[in-house]
Protein backbone atom coordinates (compact mmCIF):
# COMPACT_ATOMS: atom_id res chain seq x y z
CA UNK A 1 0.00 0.00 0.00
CA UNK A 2 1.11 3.61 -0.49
CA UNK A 3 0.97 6.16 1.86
CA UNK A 4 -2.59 7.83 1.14
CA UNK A 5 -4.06 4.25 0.91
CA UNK A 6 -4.18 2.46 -2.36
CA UNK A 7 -3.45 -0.51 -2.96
CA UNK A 8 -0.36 -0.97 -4.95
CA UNK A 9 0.66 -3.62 -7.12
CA UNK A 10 3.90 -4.80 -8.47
CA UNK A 11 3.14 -6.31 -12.23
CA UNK A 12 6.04 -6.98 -14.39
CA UNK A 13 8.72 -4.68 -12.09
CA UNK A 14 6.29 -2.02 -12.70
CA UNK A 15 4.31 -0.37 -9.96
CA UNK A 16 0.20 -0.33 -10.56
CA UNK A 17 -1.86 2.23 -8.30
CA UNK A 18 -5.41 0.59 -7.55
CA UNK A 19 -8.36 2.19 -6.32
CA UNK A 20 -8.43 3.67 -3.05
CA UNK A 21 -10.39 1.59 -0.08
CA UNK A 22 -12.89 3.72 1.85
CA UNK A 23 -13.12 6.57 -1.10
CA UNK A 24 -16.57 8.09 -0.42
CA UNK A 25 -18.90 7.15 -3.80
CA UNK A 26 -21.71 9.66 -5.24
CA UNK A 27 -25.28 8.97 -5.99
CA UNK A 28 -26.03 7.25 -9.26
CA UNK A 29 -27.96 10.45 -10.98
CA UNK A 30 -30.34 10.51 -13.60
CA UNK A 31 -31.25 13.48 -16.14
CA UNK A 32 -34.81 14.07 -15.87
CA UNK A 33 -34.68 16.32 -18.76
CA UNK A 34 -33.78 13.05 -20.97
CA UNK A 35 -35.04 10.28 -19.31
CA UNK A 36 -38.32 9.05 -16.71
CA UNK A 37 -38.36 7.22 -13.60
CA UNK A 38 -41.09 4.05 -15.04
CA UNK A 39 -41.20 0.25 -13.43
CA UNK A 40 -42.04 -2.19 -16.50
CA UNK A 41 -44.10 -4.75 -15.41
CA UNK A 42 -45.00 -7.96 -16.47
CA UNK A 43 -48.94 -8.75 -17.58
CA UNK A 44 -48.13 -12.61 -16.81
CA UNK A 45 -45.91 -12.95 -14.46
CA UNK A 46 -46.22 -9.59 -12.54
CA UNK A 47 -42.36 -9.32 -12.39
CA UNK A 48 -41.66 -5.60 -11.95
CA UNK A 49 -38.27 -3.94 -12.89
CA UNK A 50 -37.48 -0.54 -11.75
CA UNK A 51 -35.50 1.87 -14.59
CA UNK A 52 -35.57 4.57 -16.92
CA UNK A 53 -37.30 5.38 -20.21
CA UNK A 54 -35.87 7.23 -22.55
CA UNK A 55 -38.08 10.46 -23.98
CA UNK A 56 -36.75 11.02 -26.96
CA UNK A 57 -37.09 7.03 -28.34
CA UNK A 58 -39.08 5.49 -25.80
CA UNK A 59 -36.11 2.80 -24.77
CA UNK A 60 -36.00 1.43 -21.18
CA UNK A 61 -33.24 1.52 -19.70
CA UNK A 62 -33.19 -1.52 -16.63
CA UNK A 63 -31.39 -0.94 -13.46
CA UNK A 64 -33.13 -3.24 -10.60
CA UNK A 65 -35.96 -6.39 -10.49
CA UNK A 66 -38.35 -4.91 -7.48
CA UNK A 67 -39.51 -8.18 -4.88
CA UNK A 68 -41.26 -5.51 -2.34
CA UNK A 69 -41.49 -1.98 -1.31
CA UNK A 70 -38.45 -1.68 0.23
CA UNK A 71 -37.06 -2.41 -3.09
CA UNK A 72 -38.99 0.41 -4.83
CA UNK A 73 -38.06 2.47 -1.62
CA UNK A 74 -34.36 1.89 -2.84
CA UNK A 75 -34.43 2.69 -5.74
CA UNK A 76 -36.45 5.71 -5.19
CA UNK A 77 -33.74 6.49 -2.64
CA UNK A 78 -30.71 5.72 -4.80
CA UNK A 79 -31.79 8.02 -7.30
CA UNK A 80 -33.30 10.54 -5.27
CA UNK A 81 -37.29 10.36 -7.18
CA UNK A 82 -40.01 11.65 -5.27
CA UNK A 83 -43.78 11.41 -6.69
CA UNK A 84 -45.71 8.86 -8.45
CA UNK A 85 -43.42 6.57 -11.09
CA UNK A 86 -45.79 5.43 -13.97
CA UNK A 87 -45.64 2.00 -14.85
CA UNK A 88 -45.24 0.40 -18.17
CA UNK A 89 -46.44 -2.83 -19.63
């Protein structure tokens, strides 16, 4: 390890700096000028996946399957979306 923390790595006599351990990560964001908060969910099966949609072609984007409401509290959460999210079939 070097001095500020990352992990360093000797490859070939070379020296390879890693990531850091303990570096503080961001919220995932989404532009809500480009894209829309949906869950697609499944007429048959009811299986429900949480992402985004796309406005100017209508393409979903997926990002998590949603078991419960503590799911779609995550996600919610993760991203920071407040309100009603439409869903899609």
């Amino acid at each position: 390890m070097t001095r500020d923390g990352a992990l360093c790595i000797i490859i070939g006599g070379q020296e390879a700096i890693g990531m850091k351990f303990g570096k503080k990560r961001t919220k995932p964001h989404f532009d809500d000028d480009s894209r829309t908060p949906v869950i697609r969910a499944s007429i048959c099966t009811g299986e429900q996946v949480a992402g985004f949609r796309r406005k100017d072609d209508g393409v979903f984007e997926e990002v998590m399957l949603i078991r419960s409401e503590a799911d779609l509290q995550a996600f919610r959460d993760a991203y920071g979306i407040e309100g009603e999210i439409k869903k899609i079939y």
